[in-house]
Protein backbone atom coordinates (compact mmCIF):
# COMPACT_ATOMS: atom_id res chain seq x y z
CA UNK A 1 19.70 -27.18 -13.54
CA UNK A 2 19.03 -26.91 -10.04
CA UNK A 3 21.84 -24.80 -9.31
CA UNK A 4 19.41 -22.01 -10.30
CA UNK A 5 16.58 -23.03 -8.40
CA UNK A 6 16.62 -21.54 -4.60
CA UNK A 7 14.22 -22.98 -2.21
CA UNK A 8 12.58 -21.82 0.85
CA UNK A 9 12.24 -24.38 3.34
CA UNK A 10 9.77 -22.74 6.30
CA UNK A 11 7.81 -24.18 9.25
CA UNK A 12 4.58 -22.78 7.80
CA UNK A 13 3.29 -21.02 4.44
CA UNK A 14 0.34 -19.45 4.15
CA UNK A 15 -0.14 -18.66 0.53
CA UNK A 16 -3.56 -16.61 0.76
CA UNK A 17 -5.02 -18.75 -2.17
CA UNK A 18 -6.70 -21.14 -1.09
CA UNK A 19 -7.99 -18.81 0.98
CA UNK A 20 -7.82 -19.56 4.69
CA UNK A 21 -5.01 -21.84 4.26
CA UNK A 22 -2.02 -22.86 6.11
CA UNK A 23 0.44 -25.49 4.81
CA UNK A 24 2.89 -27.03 7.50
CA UNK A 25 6.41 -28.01 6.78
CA UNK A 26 6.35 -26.94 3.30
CA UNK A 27 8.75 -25.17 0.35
CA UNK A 28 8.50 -22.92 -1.92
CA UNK A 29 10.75 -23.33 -4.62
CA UNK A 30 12.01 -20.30 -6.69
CA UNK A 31 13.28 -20.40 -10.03
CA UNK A 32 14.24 -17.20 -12.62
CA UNK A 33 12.31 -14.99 -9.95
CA UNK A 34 8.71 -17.18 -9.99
CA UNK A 35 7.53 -19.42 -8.25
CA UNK A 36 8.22 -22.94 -9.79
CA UNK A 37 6.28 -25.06 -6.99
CA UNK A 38 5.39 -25.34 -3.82
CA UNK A 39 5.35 -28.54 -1.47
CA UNK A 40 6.59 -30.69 1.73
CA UNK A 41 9.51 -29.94 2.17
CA UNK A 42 10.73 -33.68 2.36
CA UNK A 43 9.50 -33.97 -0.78
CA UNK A 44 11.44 -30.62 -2.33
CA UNK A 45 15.08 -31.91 -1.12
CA UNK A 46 14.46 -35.24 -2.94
CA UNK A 47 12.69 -33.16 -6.30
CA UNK A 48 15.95 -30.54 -6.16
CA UNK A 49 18.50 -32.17 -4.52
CA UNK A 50 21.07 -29.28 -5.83
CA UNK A 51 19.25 -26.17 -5.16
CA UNK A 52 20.22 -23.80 -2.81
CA UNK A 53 18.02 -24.18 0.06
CA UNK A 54 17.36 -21.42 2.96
CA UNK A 55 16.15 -23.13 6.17
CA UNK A 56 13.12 -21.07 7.93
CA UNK A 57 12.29 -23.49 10.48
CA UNK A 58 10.35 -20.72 12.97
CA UNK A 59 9.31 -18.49 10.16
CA UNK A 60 5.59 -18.14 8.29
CA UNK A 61 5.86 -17.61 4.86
CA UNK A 62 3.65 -14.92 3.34
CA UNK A 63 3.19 -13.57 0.60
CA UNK A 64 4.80 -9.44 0.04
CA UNK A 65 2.87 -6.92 1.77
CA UNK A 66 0.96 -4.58 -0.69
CA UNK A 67 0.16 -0.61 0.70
CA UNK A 68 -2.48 0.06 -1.39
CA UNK A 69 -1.89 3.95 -0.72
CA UNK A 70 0.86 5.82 0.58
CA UNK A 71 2.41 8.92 0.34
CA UNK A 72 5.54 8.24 0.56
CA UNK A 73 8.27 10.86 0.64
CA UNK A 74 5.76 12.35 3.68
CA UNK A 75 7.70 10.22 6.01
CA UNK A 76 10.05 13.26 5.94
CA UNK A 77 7.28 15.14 7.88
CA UNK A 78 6.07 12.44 10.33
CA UNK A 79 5.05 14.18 13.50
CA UNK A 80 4.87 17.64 12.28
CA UNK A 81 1.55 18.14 13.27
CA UNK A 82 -0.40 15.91 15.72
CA UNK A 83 -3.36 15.58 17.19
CA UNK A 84 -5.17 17.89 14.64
CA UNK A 85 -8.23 17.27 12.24
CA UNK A 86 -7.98 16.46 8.12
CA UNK A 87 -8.56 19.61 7.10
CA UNK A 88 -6.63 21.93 9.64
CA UNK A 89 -3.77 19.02 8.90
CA UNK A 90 -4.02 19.99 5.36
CA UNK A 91 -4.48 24.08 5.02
CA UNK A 92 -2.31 24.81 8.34
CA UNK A 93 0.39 22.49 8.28
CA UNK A 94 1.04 20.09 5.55
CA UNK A 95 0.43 21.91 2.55
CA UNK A 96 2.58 25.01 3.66
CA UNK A 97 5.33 22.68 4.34
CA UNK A 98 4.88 20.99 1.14
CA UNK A 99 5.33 24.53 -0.76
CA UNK A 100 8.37 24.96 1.40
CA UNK A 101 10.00 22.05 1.51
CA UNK A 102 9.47 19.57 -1.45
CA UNK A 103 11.72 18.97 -4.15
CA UNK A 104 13.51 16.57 -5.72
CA UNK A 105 15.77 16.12 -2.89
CA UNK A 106 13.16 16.09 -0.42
CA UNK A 107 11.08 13.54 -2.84
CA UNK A 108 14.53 11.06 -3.13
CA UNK A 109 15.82 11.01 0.64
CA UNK A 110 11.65 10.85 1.85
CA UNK A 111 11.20 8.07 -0.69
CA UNK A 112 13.94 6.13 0.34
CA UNK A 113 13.01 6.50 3.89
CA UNK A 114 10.03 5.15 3.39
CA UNK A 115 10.38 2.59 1.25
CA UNK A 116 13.07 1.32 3.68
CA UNK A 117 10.79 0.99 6.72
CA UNK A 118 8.34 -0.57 3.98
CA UNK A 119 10.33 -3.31 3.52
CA UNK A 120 11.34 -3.99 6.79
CA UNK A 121 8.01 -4.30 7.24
CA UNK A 122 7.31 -6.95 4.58
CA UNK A 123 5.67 -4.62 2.26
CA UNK A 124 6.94 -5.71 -1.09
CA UNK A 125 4.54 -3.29 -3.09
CA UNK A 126 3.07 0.26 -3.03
CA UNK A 127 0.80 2.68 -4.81
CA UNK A 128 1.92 6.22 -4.17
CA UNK A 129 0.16 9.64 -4.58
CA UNK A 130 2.65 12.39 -4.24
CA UNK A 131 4.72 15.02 -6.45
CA UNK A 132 7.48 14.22 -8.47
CA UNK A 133 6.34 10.53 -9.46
CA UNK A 134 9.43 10.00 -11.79
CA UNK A 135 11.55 10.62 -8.89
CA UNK A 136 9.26 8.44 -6.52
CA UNK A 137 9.85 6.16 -9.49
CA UNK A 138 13.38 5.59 -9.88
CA UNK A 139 14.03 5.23 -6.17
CA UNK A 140 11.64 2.28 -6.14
CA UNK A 141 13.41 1.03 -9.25
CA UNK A 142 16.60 1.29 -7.45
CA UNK A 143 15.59 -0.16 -4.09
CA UNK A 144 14.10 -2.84 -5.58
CA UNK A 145 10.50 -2.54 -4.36
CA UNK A 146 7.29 -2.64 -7.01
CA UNK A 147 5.75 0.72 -7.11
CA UNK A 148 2.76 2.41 -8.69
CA UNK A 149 3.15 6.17 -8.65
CA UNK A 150 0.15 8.37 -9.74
CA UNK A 151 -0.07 11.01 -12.11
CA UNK A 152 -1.37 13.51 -10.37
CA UNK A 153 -4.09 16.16 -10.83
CA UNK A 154 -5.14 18.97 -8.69
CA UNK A 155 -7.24 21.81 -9.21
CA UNK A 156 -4.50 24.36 -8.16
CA UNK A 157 -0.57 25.28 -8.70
CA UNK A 158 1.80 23.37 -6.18
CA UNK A 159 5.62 22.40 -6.20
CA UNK A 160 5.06 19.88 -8.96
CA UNK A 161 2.56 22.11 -11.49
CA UNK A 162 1.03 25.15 -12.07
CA UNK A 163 -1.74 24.58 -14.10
CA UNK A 164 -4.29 21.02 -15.26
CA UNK A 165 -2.83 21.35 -18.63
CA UNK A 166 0.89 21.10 -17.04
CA UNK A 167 0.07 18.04 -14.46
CA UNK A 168 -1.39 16.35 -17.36
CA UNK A 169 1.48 16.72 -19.21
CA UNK A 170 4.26 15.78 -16.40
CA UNK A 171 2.21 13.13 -15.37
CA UNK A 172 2.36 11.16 -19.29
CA UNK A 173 6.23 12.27 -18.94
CA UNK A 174 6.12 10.16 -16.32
CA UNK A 175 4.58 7.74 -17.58
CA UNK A 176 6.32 7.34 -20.94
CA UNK A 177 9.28 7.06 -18.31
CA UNK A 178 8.39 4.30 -16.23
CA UNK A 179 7.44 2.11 -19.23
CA UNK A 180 11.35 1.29 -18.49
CA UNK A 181 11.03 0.15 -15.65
CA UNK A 182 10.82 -3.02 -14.27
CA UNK A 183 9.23 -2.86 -11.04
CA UNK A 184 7.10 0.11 -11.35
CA UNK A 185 4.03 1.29 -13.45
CA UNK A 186 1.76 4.39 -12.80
CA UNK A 187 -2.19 5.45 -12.23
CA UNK A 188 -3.80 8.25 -13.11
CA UNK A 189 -4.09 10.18 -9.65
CA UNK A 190 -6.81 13.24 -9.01
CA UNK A 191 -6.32 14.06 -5.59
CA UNK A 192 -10.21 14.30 -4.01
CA UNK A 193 -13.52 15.67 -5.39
CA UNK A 194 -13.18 18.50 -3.96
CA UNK A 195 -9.83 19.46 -5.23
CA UNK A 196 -10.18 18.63 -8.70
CA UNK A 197 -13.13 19.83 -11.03
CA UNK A 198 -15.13 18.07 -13.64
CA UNK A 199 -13.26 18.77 -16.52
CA UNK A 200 -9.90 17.38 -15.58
CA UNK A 201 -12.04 14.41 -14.31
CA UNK A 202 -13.26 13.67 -17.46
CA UNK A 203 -9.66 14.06 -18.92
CA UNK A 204 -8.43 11.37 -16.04
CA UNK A 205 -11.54 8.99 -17.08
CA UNK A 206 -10.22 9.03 -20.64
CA UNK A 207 -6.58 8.82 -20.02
CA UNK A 208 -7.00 5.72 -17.60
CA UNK A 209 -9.08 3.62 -20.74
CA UNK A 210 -6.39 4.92 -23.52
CA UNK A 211 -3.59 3.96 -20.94
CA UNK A 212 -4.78 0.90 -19.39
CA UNK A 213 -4.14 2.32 -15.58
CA UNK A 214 -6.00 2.42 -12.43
CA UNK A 215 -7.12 5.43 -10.48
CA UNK A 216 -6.35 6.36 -7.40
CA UNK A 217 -8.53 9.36 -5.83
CA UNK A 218 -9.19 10.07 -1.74
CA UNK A 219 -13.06 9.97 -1.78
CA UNK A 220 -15.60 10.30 1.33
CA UNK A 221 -12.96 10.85 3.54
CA UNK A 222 -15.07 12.77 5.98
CA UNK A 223 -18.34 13.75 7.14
CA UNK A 224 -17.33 17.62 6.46
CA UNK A 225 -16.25 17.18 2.40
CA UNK A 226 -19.78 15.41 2.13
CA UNK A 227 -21.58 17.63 3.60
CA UNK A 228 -19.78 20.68 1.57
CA UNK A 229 -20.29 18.92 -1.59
CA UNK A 230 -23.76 19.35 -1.14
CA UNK A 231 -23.96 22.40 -0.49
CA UNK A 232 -21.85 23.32 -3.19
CA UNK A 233 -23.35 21.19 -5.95
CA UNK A 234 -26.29 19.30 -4.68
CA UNK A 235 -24.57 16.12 -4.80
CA UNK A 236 -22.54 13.60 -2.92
CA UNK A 237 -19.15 13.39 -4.10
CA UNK A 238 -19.85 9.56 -4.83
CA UNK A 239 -23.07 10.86 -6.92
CA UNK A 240 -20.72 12.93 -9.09
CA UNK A 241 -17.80 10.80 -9.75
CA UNK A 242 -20.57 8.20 -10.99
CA UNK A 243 -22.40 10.86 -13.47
CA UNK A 244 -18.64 11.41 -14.51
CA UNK A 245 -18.14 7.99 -15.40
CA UNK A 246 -15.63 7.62 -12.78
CA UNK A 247 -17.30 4.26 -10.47
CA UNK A 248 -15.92 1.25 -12.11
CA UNK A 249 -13.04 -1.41 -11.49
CA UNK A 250 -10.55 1.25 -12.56
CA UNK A 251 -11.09 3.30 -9.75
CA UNK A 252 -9.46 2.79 -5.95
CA UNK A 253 -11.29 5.30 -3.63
CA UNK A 254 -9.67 6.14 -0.53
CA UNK A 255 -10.60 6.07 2.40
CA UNK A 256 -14.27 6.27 2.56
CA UNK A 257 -15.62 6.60 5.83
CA UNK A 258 -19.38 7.94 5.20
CA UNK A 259 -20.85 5.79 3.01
CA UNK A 260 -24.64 5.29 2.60
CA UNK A 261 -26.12 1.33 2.07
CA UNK A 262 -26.89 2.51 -1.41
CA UNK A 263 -23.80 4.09 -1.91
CA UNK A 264 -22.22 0.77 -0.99
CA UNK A 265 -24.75 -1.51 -3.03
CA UNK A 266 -23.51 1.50 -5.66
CA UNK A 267 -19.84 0.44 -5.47
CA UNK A 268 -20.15 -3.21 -5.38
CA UNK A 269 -22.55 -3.10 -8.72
CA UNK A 270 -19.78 -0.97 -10.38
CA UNK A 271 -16.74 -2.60 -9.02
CA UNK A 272 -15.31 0.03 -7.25
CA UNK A 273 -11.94 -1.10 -5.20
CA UNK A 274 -12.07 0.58 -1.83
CA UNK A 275 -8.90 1.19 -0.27
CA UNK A 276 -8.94 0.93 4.03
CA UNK A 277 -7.08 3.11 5.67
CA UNK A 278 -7.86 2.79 9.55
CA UNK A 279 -5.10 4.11 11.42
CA UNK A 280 -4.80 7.09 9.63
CA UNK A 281 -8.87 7.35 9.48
CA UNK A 282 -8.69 7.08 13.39
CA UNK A 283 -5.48 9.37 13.92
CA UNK A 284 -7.31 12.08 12.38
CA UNK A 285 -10.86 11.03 13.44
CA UNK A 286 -12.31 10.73 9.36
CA UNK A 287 -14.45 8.11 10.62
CA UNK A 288 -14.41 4.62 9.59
CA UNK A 289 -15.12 2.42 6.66
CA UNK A 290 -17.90 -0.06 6.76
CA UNK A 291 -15.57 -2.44 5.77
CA UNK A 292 -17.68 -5.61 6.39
CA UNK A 293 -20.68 -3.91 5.00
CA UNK A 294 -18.53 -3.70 1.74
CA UNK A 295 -17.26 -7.10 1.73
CA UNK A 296 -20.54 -8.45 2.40
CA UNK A 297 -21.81 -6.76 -0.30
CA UNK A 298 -19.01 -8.04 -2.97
CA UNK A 299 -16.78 -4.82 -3.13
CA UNK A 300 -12.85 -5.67 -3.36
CA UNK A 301 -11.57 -3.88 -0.09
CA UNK A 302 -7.47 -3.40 0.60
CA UNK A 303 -5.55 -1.76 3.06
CA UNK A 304 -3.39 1.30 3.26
CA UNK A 305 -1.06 3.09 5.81
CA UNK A 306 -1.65 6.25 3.72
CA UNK A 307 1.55 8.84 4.75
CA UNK A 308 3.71 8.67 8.13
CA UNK A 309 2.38 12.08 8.19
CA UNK A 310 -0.29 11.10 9.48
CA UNK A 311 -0.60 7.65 11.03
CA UNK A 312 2.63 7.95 11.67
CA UNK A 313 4.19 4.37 10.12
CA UNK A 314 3.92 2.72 7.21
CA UNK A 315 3.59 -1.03 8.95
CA UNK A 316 0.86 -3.16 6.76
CA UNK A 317 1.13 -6.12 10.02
CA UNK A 318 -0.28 -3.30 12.45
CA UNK A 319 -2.63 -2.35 9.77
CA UNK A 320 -4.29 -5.71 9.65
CA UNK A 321 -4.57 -6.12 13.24
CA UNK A 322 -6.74 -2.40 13.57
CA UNK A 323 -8.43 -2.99 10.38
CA UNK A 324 -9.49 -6.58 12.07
CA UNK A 325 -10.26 -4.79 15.63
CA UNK A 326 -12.41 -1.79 13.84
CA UNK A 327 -14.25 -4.59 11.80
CA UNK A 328 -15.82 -6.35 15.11
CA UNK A 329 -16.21 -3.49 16.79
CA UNK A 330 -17.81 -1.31 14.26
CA UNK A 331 -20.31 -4.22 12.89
CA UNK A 332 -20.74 -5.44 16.58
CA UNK A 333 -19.95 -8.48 15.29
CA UNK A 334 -16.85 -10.83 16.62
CA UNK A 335 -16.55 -12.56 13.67
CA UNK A 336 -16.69 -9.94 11.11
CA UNK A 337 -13.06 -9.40 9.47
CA UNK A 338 -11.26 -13.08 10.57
CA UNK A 339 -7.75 -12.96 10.49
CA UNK A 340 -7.70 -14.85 6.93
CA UNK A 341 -9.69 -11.80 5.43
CA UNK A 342 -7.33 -9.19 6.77
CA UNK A 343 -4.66 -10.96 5.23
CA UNK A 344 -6.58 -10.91 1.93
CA UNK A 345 -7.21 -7.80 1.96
CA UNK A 346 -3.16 -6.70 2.46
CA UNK A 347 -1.81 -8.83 -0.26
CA UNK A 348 -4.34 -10.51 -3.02
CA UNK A 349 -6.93 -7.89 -2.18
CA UNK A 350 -4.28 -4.80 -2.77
CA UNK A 351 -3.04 -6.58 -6.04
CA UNK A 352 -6.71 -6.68 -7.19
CA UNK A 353 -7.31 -3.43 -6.96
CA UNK A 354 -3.94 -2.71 -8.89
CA UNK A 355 -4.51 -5.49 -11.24
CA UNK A 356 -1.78 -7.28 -11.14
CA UNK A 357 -3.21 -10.80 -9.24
CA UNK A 358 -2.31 -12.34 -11.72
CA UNK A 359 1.45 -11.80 -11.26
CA UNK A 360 1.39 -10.80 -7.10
CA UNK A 361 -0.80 -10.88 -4.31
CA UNK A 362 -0.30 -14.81 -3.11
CA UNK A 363 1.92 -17.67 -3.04
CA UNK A 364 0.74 -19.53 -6.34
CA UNK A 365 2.87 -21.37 -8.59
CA UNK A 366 4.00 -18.70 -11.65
CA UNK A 367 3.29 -15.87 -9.68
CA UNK A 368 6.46 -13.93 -8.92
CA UNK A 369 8.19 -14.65 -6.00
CA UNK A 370 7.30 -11.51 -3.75
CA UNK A 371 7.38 -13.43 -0.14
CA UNK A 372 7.63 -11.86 3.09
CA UNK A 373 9.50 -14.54 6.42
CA UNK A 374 7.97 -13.39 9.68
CA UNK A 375 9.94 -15.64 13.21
CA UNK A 376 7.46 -16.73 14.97
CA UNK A 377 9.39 -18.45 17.36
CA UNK A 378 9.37 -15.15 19.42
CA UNK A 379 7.62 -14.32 23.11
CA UNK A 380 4.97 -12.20 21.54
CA UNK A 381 4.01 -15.47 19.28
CA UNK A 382 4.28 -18.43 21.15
CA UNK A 383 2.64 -20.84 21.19
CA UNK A 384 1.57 -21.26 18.15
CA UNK A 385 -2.12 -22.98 17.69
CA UNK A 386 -2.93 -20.75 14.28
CA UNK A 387 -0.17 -19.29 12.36
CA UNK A 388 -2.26 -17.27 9.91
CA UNK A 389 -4.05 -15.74 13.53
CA UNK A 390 -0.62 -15.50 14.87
CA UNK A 391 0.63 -13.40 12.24
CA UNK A 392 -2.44 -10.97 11.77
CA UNK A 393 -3.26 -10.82 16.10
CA UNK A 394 0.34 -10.96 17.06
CA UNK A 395 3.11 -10.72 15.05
CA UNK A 396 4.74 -7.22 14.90
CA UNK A 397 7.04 -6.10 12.11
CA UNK A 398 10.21 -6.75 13.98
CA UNK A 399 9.96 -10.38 13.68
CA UNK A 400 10.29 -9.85 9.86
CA UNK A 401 13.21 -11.94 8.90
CA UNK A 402 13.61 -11.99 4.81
CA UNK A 403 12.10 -10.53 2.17
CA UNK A 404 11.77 -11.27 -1.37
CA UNK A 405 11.04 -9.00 -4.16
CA UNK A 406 11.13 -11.26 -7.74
CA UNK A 407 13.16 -13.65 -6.23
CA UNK A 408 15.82 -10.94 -4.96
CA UNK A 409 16.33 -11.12 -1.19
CA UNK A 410 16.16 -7.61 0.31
CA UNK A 411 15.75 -8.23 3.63
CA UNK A 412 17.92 -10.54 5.55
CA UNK A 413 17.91 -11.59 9.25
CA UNK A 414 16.34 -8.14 9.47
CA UNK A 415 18.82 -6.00 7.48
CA UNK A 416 18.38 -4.09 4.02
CA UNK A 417 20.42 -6.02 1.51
CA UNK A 418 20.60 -3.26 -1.42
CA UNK A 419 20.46 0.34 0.97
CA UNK A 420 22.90 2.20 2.47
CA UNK A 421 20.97 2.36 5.77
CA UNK A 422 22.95 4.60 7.83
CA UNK A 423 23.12 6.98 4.54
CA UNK A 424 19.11 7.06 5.20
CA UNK A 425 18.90 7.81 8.30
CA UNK A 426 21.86 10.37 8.17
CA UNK A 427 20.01 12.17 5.30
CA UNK A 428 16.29 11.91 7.29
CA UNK A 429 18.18 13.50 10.61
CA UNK A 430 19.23 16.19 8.79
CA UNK A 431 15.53 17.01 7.01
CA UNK A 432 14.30 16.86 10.41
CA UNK A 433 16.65 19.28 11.80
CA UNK A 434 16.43 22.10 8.68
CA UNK A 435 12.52 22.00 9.44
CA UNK A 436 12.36 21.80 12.76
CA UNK A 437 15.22 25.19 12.70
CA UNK A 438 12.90 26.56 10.54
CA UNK A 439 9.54 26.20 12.58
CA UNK A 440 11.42 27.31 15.76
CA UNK A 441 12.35 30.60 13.80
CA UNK A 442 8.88 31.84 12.19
């Protein structure tokens, strides 16, 4: 019956595949959380003349955002410590704070912080590396956003372990537990070369086949962890993940900023996803990714904010626009990364490398109906001669209208549907004011 169909009637949709695409005056008709079709829009009120219909008649339709890497309860330290490099970042501020501060608590209120400005931004989707997946987990479950959380492995004891054997464990607790859930599934998750050794490596490799899971692992993230990985053992971290059996369309490496043209031939042979992270990369000077190089080359690339900690949002639309800029600039080349391609690599791209394209990632009829409404009748977007350009070069995430996550609206005119919003902010406030007391005192 078309009582149960809702359809969403918009000015423009740009469903990624076909790529480069832009269909004018269309609908997309929803239908038990899929997509059942998509098509003018004069033709949709004659097809479903009883559906519910929601008019978007200065919105682009899009589909859901995915963050490709995150750490998400972080946003509960965003702009604690600026202006500093990767490494003092990590050893002087963010991993004392970490053994101070996190805990479930911290995890829940710093999840749901984040996965609240995440949706307001259009993301629909995120892969998170952080402790306490299972509660990372059930907040997504309850907010209604997709999630993968990592099981993660480090070398040394923090909040969430105290020994390989013990993360390995936690992390297939976690696992077992989120087979419940809907919206969320897990990846294995060693933190970086040079924080995990080769025989927990070996142990991830083997876990990800038995488990059917991805793996998500920072890798060449700056010149420094290169260049100590050779003097340590001889090889580039990329040299040793491959010997490990590690370089192959499981893995989504982070970052990677110093990357030779073998090492990039390397990843594209093995199909390696590479995850982009340029605002972050540039915040904290990593370096960049020779993003164009990689494409060029065949290599699935996505995007990621990675934390608030350190980029200091978690807004996918302003991480297509610097991943675009960086692109041009960086392969001296104006028409390297086009506005379709950045949009690629946020949505189908991201679900690629997560392998689920086959269920989100672009507005295709049976995919689910993760869709993100950005106004574009709004000074910082008119006129409009390209929306697809529009969106990537101009559109910020304030002119985010709606978003749907299977089918569910949880953004509307620019409000959280399912949150307690105030509750959120109330709860970050008073993080930030414990820490901040506590910084001022030592």
């Amino acid at each position: 019956m078309d009582s149960d169909i809702h359809i969403l009637s918009a000015r423009w949709v740009i469903p990624v595949v076909p790529r480069n695409t832009v269909l004018e005056q269309h609908s997309i008709v929803i239908e038990n959380g899929n997509i059942k079709d998509i098509l003018p829009t004069q033709e949709a009120s004659t097809r479903y003349p009883n559906a519910n219909v929601t008019d978007l008649a200065d919105q682009a339709l899009i589909p859901g955002l995915v963050n490709a890497h995150t750490h998400a309860a972080m946003s509960l330290f965003r702009g604690l410590a600026d202006d500093v490099p990767l490494m003092t970042w990590l050893n002087d501020h963010i991993w004392p704070a970490e053994g101070k501060w996190v805990n479930t608590e911290f995890m829940r209120d710093g999840t749901e912080l984040a996965i609240a400005e995440m949706l307001l931004s259009g993301t629909t989707c995120f892969n998170d590396m952080y402790f306490f997946p299972n509660v990372v987990a059930r907040t997504a479950q309850d907010m209604g956003i997709r999630a993968f959380v990592s099981m993660i492995v480090i070398d040394f004891p923090s909040v969430w372990a105290g020994s390989a054997d013990e993360y390995f464990t936690k992390g297939l607790d976690t696992h077992d537990e989120v087979r419940s859930l809907s919206r969320v599934n897990t990846a294995m998750g060693p933190h970086a070369p040079y924080t995990v050794s080769d025989g927990p490596l070996e142990r991830v490799r083997t876990l990800a086949d038995e488990l059917n899971v991805q793996i998500h692992m920072h890798v060449h993230e700056t010149h420094q962890e290169v260049a100590d990985s050779l003097a340590q053992t001889q090889q580039r971290p990329l040299e040793r993940l491959n010997q490990l059996g590690l370089l192959n369309p499981r893995m989504m490496a982070v970052h990677m900023t110093q990357l030779t043209d073998e090492e990039i031939q390397l990843c594209a042979q093995q199909g390696v996803n590479i995850v982009h992270c340029p605002e972050s990369n540039l915040k904290l000077a990593s370096g960049h990714c020779p993003v164009s190089a990689l494409l060029d080359a065949g290599t699935n690339v996505c995007l990621g904010t990675d934390s608030a900690a350190s980029n200091n949002d978690l807004d996918m639309l302003g991480e297509m626009q610097t991943a675009s800029l960086i692109a041009k600039t960086t392969a001296n080349d104006a028409t390297a990364l086009p506005a379709w391609q950045a949009l690629e690599m946020a949505t189908i791209n991201g679900a690629k490398a997560l392998n689920v394209q086959h269920e989100i990632g672009s507005l295709e009829i049976g995919k689910s109906a993760d869709i993100t409404a950005i106004n574009l009748n709004h000074i910082s977007t008119q006129p409009v001669y390209d929306a697809l350009a529009q969106v990537v070069y101009s559109a910020s995430r304030q002119q985010v209208s709606d978003v749907w996550v299977q089918g569910k609206q949880r953004v509307k005119n620019g409000e959280l549907t399912g949150a307690d919003t105030q509750k959120i902010l109330n709860n970050a406030a008073q993080w930030g004011e414990r820490i901040s007391a506590a910084n001022q005192e030592s």
